[in-house]
C-alpha atoms as a PDB file:
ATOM      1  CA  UNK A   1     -15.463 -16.541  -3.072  1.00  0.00           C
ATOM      2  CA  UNK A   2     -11.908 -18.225  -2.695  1.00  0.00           C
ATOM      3  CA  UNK A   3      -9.412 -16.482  -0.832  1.00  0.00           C
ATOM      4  CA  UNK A   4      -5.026 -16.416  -1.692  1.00  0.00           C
ATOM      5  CA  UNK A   5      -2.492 -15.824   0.491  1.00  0.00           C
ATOM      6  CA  UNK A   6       0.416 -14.368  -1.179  1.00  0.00           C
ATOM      7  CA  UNK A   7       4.103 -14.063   0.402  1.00  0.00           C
ATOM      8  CA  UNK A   8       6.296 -11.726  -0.869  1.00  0.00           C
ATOM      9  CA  UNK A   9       9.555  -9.600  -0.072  1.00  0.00           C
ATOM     10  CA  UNK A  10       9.963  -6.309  -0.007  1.00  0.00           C
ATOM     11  CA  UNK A  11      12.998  -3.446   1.079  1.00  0.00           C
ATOM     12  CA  UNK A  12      11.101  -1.213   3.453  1.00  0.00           C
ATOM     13  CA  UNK A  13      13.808   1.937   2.279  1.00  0.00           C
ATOM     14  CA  UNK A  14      11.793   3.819   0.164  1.00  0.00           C
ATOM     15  CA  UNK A  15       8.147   3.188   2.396  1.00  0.00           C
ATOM     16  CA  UNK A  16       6.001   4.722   5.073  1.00  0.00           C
ATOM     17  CA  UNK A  17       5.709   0.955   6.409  1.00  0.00           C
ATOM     18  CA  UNK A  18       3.830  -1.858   5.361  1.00  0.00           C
ATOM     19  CA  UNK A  19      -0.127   0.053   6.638  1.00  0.00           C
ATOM     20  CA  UNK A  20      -2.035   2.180   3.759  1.00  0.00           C
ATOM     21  CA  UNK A  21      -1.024   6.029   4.951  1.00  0.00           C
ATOM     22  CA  UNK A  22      -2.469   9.321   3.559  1.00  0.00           C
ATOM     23  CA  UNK A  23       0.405  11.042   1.665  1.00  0.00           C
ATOM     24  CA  UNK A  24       2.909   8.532   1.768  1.00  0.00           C
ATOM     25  CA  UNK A  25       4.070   5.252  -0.415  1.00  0.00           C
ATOM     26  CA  UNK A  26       2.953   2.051   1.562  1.00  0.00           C
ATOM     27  CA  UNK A  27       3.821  -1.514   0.648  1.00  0.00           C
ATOM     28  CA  UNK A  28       0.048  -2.871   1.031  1.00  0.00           C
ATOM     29  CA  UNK A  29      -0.937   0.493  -1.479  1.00  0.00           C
ATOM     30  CA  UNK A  30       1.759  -0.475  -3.997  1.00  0.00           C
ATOM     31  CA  UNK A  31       0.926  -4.295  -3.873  1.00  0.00           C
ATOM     32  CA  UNK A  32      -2.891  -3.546  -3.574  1.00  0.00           C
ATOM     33  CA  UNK A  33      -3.353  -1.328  -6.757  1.00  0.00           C
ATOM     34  CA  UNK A  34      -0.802  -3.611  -8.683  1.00  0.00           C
ATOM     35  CA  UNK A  35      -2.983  -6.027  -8.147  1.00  0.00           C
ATOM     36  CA  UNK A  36      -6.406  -4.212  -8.856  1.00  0.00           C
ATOM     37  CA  UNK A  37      -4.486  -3.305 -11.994  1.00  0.00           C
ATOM     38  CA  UNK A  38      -3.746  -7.179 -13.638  1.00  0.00           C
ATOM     39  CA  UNK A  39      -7.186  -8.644 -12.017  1.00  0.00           C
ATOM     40  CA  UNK A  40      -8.652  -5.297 -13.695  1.00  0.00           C
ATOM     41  CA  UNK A  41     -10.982  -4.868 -10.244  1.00  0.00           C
ATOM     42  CA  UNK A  42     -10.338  -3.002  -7.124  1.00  0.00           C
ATOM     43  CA  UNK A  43      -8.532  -6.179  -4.695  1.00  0.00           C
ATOM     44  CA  UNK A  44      -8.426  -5.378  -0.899  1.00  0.00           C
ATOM     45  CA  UNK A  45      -5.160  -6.600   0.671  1.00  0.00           C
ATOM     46  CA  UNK A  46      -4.995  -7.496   4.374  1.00  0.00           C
ATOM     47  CA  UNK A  47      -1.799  -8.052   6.065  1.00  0.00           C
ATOM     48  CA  UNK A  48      -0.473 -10.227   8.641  1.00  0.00           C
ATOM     49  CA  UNK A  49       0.631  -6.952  10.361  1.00  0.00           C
ATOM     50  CA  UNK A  50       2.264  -3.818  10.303  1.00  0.00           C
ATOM     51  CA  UNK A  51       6.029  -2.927   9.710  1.00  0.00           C
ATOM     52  CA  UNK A  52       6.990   0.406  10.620  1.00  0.00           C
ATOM     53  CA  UNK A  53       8.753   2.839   8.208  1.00  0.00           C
ATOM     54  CA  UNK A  54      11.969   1.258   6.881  1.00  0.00           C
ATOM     55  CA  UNK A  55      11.348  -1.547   8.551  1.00  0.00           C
ATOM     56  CA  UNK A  56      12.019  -4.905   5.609  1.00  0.00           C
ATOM     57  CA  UNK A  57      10.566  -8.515   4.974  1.00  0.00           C
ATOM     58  CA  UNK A  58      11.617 -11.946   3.978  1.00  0.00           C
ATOM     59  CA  UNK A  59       8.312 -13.418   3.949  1.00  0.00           C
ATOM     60  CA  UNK A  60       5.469 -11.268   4.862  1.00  0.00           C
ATOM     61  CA  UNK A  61       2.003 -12.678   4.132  1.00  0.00           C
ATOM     62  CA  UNK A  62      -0.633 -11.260   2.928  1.00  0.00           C
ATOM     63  CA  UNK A  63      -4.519 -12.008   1.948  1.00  0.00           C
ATOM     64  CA  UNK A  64      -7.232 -11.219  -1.226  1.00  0.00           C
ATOM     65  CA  UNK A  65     -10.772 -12.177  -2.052  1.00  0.00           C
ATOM     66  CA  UNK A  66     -11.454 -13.477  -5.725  1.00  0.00           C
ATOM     67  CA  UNK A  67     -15.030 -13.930  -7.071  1.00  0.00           C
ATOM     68  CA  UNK A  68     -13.916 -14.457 -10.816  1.00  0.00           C
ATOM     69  CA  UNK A  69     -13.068 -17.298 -13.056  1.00  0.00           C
ATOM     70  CA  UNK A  70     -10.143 -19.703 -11.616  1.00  0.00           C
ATOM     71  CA  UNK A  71      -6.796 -17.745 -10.937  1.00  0.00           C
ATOM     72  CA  UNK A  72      -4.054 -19.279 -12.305  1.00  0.00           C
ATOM     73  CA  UNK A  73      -1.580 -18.409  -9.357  1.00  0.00           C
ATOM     74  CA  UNK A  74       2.002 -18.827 -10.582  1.00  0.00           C
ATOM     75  CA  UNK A  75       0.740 -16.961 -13.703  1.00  0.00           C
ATOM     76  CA  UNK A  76      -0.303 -14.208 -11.641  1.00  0.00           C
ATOM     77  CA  UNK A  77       3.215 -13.843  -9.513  1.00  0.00           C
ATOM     78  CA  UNK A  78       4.602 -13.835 -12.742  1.00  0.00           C
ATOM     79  CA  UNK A  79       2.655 -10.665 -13.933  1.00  0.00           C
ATOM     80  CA  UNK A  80       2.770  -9.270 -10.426  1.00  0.00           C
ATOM     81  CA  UNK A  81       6.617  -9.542 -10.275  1.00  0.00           C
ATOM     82  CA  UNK A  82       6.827  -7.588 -13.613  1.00  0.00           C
ATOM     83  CA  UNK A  83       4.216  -5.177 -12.921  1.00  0.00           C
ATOM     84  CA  UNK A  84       5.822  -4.472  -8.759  1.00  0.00           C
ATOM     85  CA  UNK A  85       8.736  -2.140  -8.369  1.00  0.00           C
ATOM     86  CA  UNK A  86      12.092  -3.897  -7.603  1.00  0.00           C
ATOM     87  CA  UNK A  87      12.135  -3.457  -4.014  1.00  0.00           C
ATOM     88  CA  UNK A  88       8.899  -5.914  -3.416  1.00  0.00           C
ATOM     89  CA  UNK A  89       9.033  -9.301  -4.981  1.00  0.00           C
ATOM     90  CA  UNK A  90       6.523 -12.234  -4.872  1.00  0.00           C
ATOM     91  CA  UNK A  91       7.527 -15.863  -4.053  1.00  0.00           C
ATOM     92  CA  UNK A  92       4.185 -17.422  -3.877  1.00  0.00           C
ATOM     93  CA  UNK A  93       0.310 -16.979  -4.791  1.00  0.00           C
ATOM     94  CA  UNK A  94      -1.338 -20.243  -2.491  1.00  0.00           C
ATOM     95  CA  UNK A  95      -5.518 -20.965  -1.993  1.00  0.00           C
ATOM     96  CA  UNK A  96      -6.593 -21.003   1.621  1.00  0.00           C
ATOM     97  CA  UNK A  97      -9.586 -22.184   3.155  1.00  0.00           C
ATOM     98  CA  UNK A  98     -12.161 -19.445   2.613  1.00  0.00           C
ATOM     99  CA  UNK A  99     -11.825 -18.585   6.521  1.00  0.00           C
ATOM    100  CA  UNK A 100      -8.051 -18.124   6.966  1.00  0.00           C
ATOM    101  CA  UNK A 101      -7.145 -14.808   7.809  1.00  0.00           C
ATOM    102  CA  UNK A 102      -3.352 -13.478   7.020  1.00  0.00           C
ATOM    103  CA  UNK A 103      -2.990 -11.538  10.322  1.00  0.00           C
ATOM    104  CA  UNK A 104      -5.418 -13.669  13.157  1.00  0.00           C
ATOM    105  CA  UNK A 105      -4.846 -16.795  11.745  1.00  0.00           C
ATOM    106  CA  UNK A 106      -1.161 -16.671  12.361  1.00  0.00           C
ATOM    107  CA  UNK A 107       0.505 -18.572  15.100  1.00  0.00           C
ATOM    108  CA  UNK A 108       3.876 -16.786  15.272  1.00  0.00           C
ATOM    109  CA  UNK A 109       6.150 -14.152  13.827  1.00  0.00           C
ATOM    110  CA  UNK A 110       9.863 -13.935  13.712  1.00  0.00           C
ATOM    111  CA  UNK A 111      11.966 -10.874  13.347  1.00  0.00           C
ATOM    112  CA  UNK A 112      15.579 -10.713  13.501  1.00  0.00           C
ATOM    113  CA  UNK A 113      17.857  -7.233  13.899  1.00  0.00           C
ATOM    114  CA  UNK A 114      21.174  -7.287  12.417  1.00  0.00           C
ATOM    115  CA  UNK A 115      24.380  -5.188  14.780  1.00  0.00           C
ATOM    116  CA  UNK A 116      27.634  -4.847  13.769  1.00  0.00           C
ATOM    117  CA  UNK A 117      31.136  -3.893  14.409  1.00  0.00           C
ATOM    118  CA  UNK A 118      32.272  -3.561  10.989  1.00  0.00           C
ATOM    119  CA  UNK A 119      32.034  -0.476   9.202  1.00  0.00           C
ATOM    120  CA  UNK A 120      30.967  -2.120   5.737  1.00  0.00           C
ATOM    121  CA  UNK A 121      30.252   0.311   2.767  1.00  0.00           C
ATOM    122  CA  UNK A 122      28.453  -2.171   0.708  1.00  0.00           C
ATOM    123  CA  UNK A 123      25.866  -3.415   4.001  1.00  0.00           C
ATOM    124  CA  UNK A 124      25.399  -0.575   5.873  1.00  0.00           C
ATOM    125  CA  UNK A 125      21.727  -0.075   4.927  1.00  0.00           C
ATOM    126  CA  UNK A 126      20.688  -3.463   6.389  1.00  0.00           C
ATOM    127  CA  UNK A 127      22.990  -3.425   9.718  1.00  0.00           C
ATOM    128  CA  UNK A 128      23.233  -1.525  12.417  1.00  0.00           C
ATOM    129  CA  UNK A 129      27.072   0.158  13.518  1.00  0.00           C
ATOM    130  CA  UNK A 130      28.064  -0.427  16.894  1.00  0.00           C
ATOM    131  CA  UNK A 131      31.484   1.294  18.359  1.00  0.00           C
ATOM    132  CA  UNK A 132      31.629  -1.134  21.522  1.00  0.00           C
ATOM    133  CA  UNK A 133      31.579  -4.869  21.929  1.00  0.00           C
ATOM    134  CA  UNK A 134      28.580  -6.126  23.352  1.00  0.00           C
ATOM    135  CA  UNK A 135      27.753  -8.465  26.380  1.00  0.00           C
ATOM    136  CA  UNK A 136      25.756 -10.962  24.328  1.00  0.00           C
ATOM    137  CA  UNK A 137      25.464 -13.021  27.416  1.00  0.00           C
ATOM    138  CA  UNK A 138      24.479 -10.473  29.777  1.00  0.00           C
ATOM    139  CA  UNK A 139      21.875 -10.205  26.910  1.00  0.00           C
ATOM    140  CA  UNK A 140      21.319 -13.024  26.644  1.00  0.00           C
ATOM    141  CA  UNK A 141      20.170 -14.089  30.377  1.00  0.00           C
ATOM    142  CA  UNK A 142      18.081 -10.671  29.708  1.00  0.00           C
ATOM    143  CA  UNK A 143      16.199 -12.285  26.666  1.00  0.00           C
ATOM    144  CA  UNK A 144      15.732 -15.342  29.445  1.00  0.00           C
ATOM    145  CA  UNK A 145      13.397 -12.597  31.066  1.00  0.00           C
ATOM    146  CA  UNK A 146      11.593 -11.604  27.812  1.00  0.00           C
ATOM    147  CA  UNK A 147      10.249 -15.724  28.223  1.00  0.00           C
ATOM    148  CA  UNK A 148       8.560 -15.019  31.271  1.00  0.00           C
ATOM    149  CA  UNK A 149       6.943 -11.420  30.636  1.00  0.00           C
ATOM    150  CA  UNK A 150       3.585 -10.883  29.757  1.00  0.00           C
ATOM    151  CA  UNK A 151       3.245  -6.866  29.415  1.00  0.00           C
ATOM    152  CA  UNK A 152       5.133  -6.028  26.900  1.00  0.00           C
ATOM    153  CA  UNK A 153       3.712  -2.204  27.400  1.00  0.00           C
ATOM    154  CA  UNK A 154       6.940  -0.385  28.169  1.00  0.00           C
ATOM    155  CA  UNK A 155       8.814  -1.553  24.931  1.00  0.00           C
ATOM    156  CA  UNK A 156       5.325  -0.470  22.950  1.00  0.00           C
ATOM    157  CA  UNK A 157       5.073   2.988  21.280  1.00  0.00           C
ATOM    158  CA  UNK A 158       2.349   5.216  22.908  1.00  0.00           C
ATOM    159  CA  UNK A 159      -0.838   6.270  21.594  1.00  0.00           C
ATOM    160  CA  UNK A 160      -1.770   3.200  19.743  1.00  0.00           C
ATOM    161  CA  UNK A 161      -4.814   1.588  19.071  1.00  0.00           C
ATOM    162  CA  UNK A 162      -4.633  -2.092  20.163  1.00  0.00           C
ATOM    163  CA  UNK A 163      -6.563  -3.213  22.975  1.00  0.00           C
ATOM    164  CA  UNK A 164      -4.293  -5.068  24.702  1.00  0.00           C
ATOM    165  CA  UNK A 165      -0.350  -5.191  25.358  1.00  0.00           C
ATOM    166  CA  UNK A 166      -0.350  -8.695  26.388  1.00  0.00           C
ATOM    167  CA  UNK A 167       2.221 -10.737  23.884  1.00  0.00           C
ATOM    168  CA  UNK A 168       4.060 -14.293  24.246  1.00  0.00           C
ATOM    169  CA  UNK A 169       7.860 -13.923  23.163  1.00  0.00           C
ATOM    170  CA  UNK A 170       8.385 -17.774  22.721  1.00  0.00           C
ATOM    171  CA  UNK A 171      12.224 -17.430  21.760  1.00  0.00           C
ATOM    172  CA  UNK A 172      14.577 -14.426  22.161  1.00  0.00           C
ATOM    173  CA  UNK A 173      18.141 -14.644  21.425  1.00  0.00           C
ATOM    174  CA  UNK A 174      21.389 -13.183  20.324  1.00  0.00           C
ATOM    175  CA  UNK A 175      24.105 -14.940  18.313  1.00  0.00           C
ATOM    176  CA  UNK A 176      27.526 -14.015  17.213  1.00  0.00           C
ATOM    177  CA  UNK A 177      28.044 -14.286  13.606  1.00  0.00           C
ATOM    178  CA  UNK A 178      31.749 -13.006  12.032  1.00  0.00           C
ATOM    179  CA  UNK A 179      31.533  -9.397  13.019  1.00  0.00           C
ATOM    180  CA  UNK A 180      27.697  -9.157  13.311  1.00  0.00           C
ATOM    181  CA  UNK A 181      25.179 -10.208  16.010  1.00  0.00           C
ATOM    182  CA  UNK A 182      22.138 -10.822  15.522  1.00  0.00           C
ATOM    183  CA  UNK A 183      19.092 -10.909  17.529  1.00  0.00           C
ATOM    184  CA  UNK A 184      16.287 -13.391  16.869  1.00  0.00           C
ATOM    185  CA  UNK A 185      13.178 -13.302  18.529  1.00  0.00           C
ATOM    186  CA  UNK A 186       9.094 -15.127  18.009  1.00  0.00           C
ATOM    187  CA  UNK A 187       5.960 -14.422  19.152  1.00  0.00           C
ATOM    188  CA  UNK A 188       2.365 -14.761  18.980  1.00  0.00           C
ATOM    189  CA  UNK A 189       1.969 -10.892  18.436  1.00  0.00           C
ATOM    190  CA  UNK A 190       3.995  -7.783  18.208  1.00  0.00           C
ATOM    191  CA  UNK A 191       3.234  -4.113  19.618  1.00  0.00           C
ATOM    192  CA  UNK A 192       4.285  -1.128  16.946  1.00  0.00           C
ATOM    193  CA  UNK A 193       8.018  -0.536  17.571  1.00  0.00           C
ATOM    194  CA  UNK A 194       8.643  -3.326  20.382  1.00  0.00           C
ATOM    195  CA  UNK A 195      11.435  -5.374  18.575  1.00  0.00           C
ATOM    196  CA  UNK A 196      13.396  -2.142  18.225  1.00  0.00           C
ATOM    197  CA  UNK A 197      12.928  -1.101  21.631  1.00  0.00           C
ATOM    198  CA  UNK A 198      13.823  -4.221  23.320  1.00  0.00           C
ATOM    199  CA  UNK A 199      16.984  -4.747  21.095  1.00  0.00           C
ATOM    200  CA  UNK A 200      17.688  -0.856  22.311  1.00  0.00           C
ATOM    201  CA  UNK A 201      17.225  -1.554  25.749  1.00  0.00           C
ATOM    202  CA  UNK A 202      18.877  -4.823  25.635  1.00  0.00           C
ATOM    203  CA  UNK A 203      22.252  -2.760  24.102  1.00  0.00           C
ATOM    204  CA  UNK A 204      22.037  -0.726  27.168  1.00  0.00           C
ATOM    205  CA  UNK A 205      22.959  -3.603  29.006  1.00  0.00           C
ATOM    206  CA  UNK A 206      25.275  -4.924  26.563  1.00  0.00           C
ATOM    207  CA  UNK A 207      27.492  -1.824  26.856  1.00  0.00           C
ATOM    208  CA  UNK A 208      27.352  -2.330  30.837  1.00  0.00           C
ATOM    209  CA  UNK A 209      24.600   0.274  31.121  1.00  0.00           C
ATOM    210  CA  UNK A 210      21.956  -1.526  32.937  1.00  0.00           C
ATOM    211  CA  UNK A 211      21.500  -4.834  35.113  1.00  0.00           C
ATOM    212  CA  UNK A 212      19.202  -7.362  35.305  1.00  0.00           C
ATOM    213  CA  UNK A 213      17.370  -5.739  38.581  1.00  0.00           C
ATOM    214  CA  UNK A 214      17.165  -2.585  36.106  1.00  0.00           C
ATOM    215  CA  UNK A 215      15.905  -4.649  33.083  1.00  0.00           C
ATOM    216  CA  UNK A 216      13.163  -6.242  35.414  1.00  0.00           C
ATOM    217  CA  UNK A 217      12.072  -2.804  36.653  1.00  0.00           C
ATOM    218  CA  UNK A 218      11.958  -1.475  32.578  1.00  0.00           C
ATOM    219  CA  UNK A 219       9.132  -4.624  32.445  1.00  0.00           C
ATOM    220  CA  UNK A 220       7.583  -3.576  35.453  1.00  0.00           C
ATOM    221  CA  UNK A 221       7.139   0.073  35.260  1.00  0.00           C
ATOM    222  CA  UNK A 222       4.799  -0.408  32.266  1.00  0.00           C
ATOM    223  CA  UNK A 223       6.142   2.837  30.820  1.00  0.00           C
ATOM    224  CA  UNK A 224       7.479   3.295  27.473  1.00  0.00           C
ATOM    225  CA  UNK A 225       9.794   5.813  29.114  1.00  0.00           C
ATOM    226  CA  UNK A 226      11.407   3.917  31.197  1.00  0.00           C
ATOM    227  CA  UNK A 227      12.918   2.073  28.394  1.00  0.00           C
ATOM    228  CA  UNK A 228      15.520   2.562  26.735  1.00  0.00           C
ATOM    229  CA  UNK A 229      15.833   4.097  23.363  1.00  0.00           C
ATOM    230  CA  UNK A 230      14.665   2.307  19.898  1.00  0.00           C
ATOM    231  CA  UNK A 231      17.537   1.306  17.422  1.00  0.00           C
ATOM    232  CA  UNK A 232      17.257   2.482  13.752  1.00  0.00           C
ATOM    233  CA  UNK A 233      14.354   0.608  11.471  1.00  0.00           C
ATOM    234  CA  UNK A 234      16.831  -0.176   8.696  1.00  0.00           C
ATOM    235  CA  UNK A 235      18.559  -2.955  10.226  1.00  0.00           C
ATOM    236  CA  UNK A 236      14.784  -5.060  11.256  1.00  0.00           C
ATOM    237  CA  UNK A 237      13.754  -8.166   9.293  1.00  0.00           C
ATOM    238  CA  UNK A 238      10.572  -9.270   9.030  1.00  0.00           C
ATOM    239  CA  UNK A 239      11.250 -13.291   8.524  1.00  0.00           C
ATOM    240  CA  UNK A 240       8.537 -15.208   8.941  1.00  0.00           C
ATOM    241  CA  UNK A 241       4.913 -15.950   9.535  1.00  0.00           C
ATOM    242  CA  UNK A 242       3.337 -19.676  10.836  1.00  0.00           C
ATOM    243  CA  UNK A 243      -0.227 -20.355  10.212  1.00  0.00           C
ATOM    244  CA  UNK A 244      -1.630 -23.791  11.055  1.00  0.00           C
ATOM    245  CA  UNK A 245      -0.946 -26.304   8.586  1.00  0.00           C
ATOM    246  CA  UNK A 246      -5.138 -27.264   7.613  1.00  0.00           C
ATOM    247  CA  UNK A 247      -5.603 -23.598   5.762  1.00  0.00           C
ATOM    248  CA  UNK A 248      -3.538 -24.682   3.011  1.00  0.00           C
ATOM    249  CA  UNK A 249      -5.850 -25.936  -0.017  1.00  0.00           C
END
């Protein structure tokens, strides 16, 4: 049994997320039966997470089991690109080490989210409008907090199904870029919805709507209420995923 990761690209518009849902498109269906389709077998695709409805990626990884003949891998991005809908593309079909796993074997994940002050016809589906100018280093010294939390439970959505809420945010900052700012941030893990509830909360403060002694009691309460309110999925980038250099073949 040998074992590919692929990474690919897709527009998160016209999806229920990245997760197989009943009654809705998902990126992992569309990739997973595309795939079933060329290798003319059913193909299970695992993830190296979930991205939320809307939500798009740069380079998300995922993993598949092959028990045929040898693969020929560029080949096979080559079909896969034809045979994929425009809004998912395919950069790369690699071997792994029979045990790596796309989701626990990764190290990190990056995500950026994309504000702006410009209202652009051409770019509004990938950034989000803001009518004020933003603190970035009020939110900045915020994201200096973000370093040192552990619980990440009151920027998580409720109800969910992971056992713990424990994450390490390794880097979190925002940077000024023409007329857009953009907000950066790695970690080991991610809870459903956190990016876009920490870059909500941390526009609170940037419009002079919250202080740090408030910010630190958001953390503490360990209540998704107490936060503040998520920012639109359409402006979130998935951007990258690190895996340990010894699973590539």
């Amino acid at each position: 049994m040998k074992r590919f990761f692929i990474t690919l690209s897709y527009n998160g518009k016209n999806y229920c997320g990245w997760q197989i849902q009943p009654n809705a498109i998902s990126v992992q269906q569309t990739l997973q039966d595309s795939l079933s389709t060329i290798m003319r077998q059913k193909i299970d695709i695992v993830g190296a997470g979930r991205t939320d409805s809307g939500v798009h990626a740069r380079n998300m990884i995922a993993h598949f089991d092959w028990e045929g003949e040898n693969v020929d891998t560029q080949d096979l991005s080559v079909k896969l690109n034809g045979f994929l809908p425009k809004d998912i593309s395919i950069h790369v079909i690699e071997e792994v080490v029979p045990e790596a796993h796309a989701r626990f074997s990764a190290l990190a994940r990056t995500y950026t989210y994309c504000i702006t002050s410009l209202k652009d016809p051409f770019l509004h589906e990938y950034k989000y409008r803001v009518s004020f100018t933003p603190d970035i280093e009020l939110m900045n010294y915020l994201c200096s907090i973000l370093l040192e939390t552990e619980d990440f439970t009151s920027f998580s959505k409720l109800h969910t199904d992971v056992k713990t809420n424990i994450c390490n945010v390794r880097y979190a900052r925002w940077e000024k870029v023409g007329d857009d700012y953009i907000f950066t941030i790695q970690a080991d893990r991610f809870l459903r919805n956190m990016v876009r509830s920490i870059v909500g909360t941390l526009l609170q403060a940037g419009r002079g709507r919250m202080n740090e002694d408030e910010f630190r009691q958001i953390i503490e309460a360990k209540d998704r209420r107490a936060a503040g309110e998520s920012v639109p999925a359409h402006a979130l980038f998935l951007e990258m995923v690190e895996y340990p250099e010894d699973i590539w073949i």
